[in-house]
C-alpha atoms as a PDB file:
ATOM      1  CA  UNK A   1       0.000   0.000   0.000  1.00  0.00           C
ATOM      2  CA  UNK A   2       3.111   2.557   1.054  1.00  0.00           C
ATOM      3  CA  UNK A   3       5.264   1.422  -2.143  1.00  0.00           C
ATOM      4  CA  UNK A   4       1.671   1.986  -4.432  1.00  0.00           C
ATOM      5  CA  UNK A   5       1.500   5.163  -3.193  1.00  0.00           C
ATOM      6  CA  UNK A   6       4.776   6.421  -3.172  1.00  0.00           C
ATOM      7  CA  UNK A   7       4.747   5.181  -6.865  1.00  0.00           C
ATOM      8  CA  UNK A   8       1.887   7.232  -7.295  1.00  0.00           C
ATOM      9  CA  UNK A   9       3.301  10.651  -6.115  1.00  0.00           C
ATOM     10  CA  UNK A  10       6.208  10.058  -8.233  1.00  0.00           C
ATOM     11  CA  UNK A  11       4.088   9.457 -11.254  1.00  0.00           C
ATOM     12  CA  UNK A  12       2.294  12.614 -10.684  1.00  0.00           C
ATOM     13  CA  UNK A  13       5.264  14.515  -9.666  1.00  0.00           C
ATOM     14  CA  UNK A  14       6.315  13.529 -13.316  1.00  0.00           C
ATOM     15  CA  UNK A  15       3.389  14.621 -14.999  1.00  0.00           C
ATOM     16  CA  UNK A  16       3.395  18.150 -12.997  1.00  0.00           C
ATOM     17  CA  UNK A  17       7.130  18.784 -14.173  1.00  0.00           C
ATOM     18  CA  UNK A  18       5.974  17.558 -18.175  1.00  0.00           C
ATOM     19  CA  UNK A  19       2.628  19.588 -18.055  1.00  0.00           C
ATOM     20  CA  UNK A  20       4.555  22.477 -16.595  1.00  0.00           C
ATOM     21  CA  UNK A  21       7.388  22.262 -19.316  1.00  0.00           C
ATOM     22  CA  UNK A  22       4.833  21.579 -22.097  1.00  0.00           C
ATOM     23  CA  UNK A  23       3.342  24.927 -20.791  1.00  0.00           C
ATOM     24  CA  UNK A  24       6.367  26.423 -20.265  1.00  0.00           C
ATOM     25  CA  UNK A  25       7.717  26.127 -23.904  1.00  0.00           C
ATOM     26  CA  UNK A  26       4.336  26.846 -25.602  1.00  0.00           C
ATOM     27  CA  UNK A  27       4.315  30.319 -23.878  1.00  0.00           C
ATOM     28  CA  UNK A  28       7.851  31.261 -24.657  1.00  0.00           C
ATOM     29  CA  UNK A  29       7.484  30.796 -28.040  1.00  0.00           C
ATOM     30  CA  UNK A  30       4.245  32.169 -28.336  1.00  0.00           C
ATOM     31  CA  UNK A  31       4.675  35.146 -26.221  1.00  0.00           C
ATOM     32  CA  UNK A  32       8.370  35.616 -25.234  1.00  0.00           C
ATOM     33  CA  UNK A  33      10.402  34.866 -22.082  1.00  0.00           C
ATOM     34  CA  UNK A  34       8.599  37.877 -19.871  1.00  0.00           C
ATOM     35  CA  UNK A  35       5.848  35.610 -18.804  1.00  0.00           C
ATOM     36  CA  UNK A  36       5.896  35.402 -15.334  1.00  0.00           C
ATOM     37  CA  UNK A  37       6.107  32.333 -13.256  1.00  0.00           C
ATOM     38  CA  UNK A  38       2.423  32.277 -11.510  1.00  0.00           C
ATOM     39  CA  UNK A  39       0.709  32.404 -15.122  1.00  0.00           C
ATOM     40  CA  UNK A  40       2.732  29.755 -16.587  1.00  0.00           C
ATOM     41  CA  UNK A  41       1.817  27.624 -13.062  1.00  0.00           C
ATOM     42  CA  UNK A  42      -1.717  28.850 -13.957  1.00  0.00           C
ATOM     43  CA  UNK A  43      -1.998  27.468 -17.620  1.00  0.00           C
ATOM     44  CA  UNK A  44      -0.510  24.567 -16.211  1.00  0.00           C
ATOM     45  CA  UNK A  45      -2.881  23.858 -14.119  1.00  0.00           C
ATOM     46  CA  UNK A  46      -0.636  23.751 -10.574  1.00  0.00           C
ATOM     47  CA  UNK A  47       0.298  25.866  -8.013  1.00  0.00           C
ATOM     48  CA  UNK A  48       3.439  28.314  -7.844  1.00  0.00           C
ATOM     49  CA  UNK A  49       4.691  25.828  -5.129  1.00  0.00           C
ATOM     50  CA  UNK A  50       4.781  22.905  -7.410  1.00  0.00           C
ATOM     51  CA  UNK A  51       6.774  25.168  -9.906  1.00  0.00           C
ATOM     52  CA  UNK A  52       8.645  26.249  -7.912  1.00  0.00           C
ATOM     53  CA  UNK A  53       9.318  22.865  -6.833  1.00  0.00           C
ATOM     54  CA  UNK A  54      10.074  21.649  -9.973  1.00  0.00           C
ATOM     55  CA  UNK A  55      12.119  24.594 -10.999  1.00  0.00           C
ATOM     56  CA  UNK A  56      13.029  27.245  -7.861  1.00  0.00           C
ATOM     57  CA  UNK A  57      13.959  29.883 -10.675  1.00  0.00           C
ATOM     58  CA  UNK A  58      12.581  30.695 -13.778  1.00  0.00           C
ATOM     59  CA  UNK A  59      15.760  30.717 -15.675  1.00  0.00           C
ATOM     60  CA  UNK A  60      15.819  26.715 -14.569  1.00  0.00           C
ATOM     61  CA  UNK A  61      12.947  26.755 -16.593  1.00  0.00           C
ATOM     62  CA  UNK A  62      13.583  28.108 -19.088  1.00  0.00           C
ATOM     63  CA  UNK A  63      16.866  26.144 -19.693  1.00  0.00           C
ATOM     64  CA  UNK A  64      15.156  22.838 -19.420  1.00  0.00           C
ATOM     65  CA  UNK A  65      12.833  24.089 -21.878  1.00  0.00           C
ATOM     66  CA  UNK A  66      15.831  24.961 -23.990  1.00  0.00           C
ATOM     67  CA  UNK A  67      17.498  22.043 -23.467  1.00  0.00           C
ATOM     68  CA  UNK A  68      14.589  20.396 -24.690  1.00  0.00           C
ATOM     69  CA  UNK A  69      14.440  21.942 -28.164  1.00  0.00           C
ATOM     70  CA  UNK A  70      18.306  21.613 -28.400  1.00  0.00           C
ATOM     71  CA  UNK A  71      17.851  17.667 -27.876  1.00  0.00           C
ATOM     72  CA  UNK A  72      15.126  17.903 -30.736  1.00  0.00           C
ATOM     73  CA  UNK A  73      17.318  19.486 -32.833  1.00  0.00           C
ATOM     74  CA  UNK A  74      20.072  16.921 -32.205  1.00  0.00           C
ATOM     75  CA  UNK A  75      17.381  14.066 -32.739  1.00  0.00           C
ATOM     76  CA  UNK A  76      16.342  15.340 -36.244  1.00  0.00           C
ATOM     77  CA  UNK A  77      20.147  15.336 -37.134  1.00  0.00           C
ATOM     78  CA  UNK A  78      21.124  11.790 -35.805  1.00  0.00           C
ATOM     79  CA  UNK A  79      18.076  10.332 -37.664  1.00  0.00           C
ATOM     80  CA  UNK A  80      19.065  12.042 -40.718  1.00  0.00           C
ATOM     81  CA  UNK A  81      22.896  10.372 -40.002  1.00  0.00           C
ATOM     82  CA  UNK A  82      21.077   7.152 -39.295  1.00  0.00           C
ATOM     83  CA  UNK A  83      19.040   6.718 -42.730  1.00  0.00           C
ATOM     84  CA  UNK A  84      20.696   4.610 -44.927  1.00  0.00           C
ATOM     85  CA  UNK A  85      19.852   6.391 -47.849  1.00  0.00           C
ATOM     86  CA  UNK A  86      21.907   9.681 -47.241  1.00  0.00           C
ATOM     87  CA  UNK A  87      19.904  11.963 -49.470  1.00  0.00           C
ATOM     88  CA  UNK A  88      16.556  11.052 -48.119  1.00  0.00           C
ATOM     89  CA  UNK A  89      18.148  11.476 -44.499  1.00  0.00           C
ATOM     90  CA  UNK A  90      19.386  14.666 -45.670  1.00  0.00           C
ATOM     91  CA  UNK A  91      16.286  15.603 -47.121  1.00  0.00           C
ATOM     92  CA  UNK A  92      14.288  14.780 -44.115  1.00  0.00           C
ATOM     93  CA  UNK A  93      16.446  16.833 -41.641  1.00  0.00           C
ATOM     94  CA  UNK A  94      16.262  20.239 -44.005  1.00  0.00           C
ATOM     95  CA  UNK A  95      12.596  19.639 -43.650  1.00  0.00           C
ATOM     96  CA  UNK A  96      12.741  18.595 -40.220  1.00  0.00           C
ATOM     97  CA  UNK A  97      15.135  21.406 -39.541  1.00  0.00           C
ATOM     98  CA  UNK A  98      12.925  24.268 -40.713  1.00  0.00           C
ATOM     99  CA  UNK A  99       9.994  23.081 -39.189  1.00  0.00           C
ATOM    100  CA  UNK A 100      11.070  22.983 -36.014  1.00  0.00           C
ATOM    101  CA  UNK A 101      12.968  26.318 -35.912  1.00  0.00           C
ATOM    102  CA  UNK A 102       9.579  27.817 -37.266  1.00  0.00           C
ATOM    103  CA  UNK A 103       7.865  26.359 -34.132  1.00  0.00           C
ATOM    104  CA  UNK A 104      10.327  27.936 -32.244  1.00  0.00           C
ATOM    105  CA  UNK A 105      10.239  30.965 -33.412  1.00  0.00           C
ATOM    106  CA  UNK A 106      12.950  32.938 -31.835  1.00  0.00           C
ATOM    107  CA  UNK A 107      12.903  31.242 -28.698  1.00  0.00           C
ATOM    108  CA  UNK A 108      16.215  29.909 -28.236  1.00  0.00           C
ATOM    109  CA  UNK A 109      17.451  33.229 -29.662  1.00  0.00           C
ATOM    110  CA  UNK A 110      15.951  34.686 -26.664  1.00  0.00           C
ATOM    111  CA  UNK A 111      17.144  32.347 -24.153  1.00  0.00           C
ATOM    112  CA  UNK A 112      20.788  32.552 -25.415  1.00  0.00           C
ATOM    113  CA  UNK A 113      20.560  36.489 -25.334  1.00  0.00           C
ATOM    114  CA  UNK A 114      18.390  37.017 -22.192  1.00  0.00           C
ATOM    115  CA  UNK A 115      20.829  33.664 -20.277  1.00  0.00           C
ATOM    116  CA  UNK A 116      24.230  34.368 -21.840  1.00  0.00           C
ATOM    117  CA  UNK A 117      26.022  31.889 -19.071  1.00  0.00           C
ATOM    118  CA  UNK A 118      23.215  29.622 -18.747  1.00  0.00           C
ATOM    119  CA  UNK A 119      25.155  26.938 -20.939  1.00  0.00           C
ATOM    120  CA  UNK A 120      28.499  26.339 -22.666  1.00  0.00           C
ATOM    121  CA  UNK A 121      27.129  27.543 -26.111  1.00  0.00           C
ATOM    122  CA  UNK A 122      29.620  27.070 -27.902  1.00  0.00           C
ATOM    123  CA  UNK A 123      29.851  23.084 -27.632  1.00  0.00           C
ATOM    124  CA  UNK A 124      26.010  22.883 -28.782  1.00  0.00           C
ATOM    125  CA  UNK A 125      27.223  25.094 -31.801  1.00  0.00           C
ATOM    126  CA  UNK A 126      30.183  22.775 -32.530  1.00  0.00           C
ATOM    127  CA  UNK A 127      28.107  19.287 -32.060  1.00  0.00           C
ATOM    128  CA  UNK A 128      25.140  20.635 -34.294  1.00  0.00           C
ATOM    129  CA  UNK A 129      27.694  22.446 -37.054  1.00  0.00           C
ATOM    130  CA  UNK A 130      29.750  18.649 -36.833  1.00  0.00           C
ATOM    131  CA  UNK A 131      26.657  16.704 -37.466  1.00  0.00           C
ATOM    132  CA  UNK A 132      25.212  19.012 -40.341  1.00  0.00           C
ATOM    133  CA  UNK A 133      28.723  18.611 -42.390  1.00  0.00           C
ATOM    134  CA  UNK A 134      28.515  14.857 -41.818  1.00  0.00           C
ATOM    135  CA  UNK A 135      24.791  15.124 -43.489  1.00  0.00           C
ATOM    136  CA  UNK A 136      26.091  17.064 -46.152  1.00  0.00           C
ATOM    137  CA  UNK A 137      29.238  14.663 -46.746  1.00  0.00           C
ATOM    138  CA  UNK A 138      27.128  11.465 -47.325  1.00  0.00           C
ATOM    139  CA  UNK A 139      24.288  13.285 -49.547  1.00  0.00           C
ATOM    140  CA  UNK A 140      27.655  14.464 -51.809  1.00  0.00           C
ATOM    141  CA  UNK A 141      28.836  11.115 -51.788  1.00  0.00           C
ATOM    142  CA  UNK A 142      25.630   9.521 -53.244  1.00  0.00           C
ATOM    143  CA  UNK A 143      25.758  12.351 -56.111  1.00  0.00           C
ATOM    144  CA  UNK A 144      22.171  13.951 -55.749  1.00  0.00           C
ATOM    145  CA  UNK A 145      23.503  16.773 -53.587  1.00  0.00           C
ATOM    146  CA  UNK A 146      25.259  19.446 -55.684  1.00  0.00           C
ATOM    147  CA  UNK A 147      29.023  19.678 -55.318  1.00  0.00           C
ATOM    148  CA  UNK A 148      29.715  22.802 -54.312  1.00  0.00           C
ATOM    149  CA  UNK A 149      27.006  23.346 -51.819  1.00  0.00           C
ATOM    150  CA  UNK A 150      28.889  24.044 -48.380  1.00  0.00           C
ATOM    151  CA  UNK A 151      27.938  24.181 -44.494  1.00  0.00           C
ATOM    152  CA  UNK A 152      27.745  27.665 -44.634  1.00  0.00           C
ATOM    153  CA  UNK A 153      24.398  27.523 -47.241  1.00  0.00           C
ATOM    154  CA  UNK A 154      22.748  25.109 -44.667  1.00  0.00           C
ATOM    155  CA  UNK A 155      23.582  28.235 -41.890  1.00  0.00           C
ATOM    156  CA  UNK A 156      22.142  30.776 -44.930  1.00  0.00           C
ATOM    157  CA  UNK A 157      18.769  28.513 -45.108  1.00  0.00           C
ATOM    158  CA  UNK A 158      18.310  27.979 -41.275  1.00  0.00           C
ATOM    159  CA  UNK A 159      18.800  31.992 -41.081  1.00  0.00           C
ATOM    160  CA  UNK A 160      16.303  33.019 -44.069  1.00  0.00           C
ATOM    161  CA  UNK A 161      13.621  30.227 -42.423  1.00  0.00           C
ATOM    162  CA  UNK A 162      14.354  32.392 -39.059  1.00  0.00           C
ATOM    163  CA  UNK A 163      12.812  35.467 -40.867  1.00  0.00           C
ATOM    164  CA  UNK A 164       9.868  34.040 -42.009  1.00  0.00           C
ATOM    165  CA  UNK A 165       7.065  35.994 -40.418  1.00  0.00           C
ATOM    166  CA  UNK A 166       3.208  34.985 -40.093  1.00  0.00           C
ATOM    167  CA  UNK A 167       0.509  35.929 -38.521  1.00  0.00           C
ATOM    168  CA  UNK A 168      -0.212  32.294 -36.422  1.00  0.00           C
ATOM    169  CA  UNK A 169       2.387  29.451 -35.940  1.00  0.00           C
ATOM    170  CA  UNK A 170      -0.098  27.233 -38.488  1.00  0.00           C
ATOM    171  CA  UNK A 171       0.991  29.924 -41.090  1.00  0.00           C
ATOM    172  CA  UNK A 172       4.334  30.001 -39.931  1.00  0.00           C
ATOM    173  CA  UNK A 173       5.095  26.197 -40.170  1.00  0.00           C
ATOM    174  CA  UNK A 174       3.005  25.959 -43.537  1.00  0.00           C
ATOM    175  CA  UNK A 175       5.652  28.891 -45.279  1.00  0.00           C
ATOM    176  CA  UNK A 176       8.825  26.759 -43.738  1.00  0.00           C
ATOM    177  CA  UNK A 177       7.607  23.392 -45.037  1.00  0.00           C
ATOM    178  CA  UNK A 178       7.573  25.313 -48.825  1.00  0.00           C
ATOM    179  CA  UNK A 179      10.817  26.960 -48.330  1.00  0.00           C
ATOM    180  CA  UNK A 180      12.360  23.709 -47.150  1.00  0.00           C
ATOM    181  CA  UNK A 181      11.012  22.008 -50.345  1.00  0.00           C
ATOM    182  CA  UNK A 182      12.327  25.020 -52.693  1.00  0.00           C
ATOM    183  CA  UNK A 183      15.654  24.784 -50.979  1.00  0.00           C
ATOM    184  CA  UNK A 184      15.586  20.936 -51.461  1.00  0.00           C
ATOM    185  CA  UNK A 185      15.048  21.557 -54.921  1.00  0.00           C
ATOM    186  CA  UNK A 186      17.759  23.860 -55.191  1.00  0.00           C
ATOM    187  CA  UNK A 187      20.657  21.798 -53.221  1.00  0.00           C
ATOM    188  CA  UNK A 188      19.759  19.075 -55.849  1.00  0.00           C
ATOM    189  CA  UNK A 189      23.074  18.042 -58.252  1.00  0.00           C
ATOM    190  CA  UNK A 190      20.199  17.730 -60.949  1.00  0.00           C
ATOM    191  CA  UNK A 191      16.896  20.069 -59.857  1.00  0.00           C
ATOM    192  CA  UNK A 192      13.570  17.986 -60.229  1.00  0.00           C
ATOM    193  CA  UNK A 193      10.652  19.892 -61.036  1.00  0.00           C
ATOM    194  CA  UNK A 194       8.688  18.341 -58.062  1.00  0.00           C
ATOM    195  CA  UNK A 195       4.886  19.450 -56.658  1.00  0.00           C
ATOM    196  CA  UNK A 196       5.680  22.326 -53.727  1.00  0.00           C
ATOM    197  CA  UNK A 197       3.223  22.107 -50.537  1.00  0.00           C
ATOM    198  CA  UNK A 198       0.429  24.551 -50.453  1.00  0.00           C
ATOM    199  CA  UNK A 199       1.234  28.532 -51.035  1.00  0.00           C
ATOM    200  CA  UNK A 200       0.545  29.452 -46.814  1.00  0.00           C
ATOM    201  CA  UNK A 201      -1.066  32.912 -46.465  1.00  0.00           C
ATOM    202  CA  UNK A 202       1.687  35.350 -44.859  1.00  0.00           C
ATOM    203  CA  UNK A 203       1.012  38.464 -42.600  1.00  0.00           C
ATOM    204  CA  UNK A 204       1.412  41.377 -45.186  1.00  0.00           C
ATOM    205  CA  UNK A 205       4.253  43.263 -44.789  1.00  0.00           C
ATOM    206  CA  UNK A 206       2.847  46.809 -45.844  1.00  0.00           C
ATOM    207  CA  UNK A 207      -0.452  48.158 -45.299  1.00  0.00           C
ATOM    208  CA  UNK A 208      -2.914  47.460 -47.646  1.00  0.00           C
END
């Protein structure tokens, strides 16, 4: 009866820390990092206490949370490595890539800039930049990637799908799963005309 019930606090314990990160990341993104604590306990559904619990300072939390998206990022890249057919592996971490970065949509740029010391930087740079050239090393080797494409154009394409602006995430996502097929398209040794997904509809830019 104890050991049930101790198994049972833990369990929930578990499920208050994933709800609370779930939250937690959701309202970064969609808001920025200036959200305080109590309404991120609130959306959550649990008490300050059990935040703070969880995480006794909000920059905790907002490093897990960051953590979190880097180990997404490293996922998409180490499946990628893992396909045995290196251009489809490739292929799938571009689109991967962009689609996750425009679900994020700034956020780890605001960590890194709001929690300068928070992590060593630097070594998350050099793992993701290592496992990137490996991608683009076996696509060149089975000939369908062009030749002289280099890291530095997969750095130009993660920084142009950065700018992409919309007015809802749905939008958002929609314009970076085109602009990851167009810039599939273009990395190709020998370009396939090949249908695009669906034209999304992007905030304007200028008044109307």
């Amino acid at each position: 009866m104890t050991a049930h019930l101790s198994h049972t606090l833990r369990s929930d314990a578990r499920d208050n820390r994933e709800r609370i990160l779930d939250e937690a990341r959701a309202v970064f993104v969609a808001e920025g990092l200036d959200v305080p604590i109590r309404e991120i306990a609130r959306r959550a559904g649990v008490g300050p206490a059990t935040l703070y619990r969880h995480f006794p300072t909000k920059e905790l939390l907002v490093a897990e949370a960051f953590t979190d998206q880097m180990m997404a990022c490293r996922s998409i890249v180490d499946e990628g490595l893992a396909d045995p057919d290196a251009w489809h592996g490739f292929c799938r971490a571009v689109e991967n890539l962009c689609e996750l970065l425009a679900r994020d949509h700034g956020f780890s740029a605001a960590f890194m800039s709001a929690f300068p010391h928070a992590m060593d930087f630097a070594a998350i740079r050099t793992f993701s930049l290592t496992g990137a050239a490996e991608l683009i090393r076996r696509a060149k080797d089975t000939g369908r990637l062009r030749p002289e494409i280099v890291l530095d154009d997969l750095i130009l394409m993660i920084m142009a799908n950065n700018g992409i602006q919309a007015s809802t995430q749905a939008a958002r996502v929609a314009a970076s799963r085109r602009f990851a097929a167009l810039m599939i398209q273009a990395f190709q040794a020998s370009p396939v005309s090949a249908p695009l997904p669906p034209v999304p509809r992007l905030r304007p830019l200028l008044p109307r």
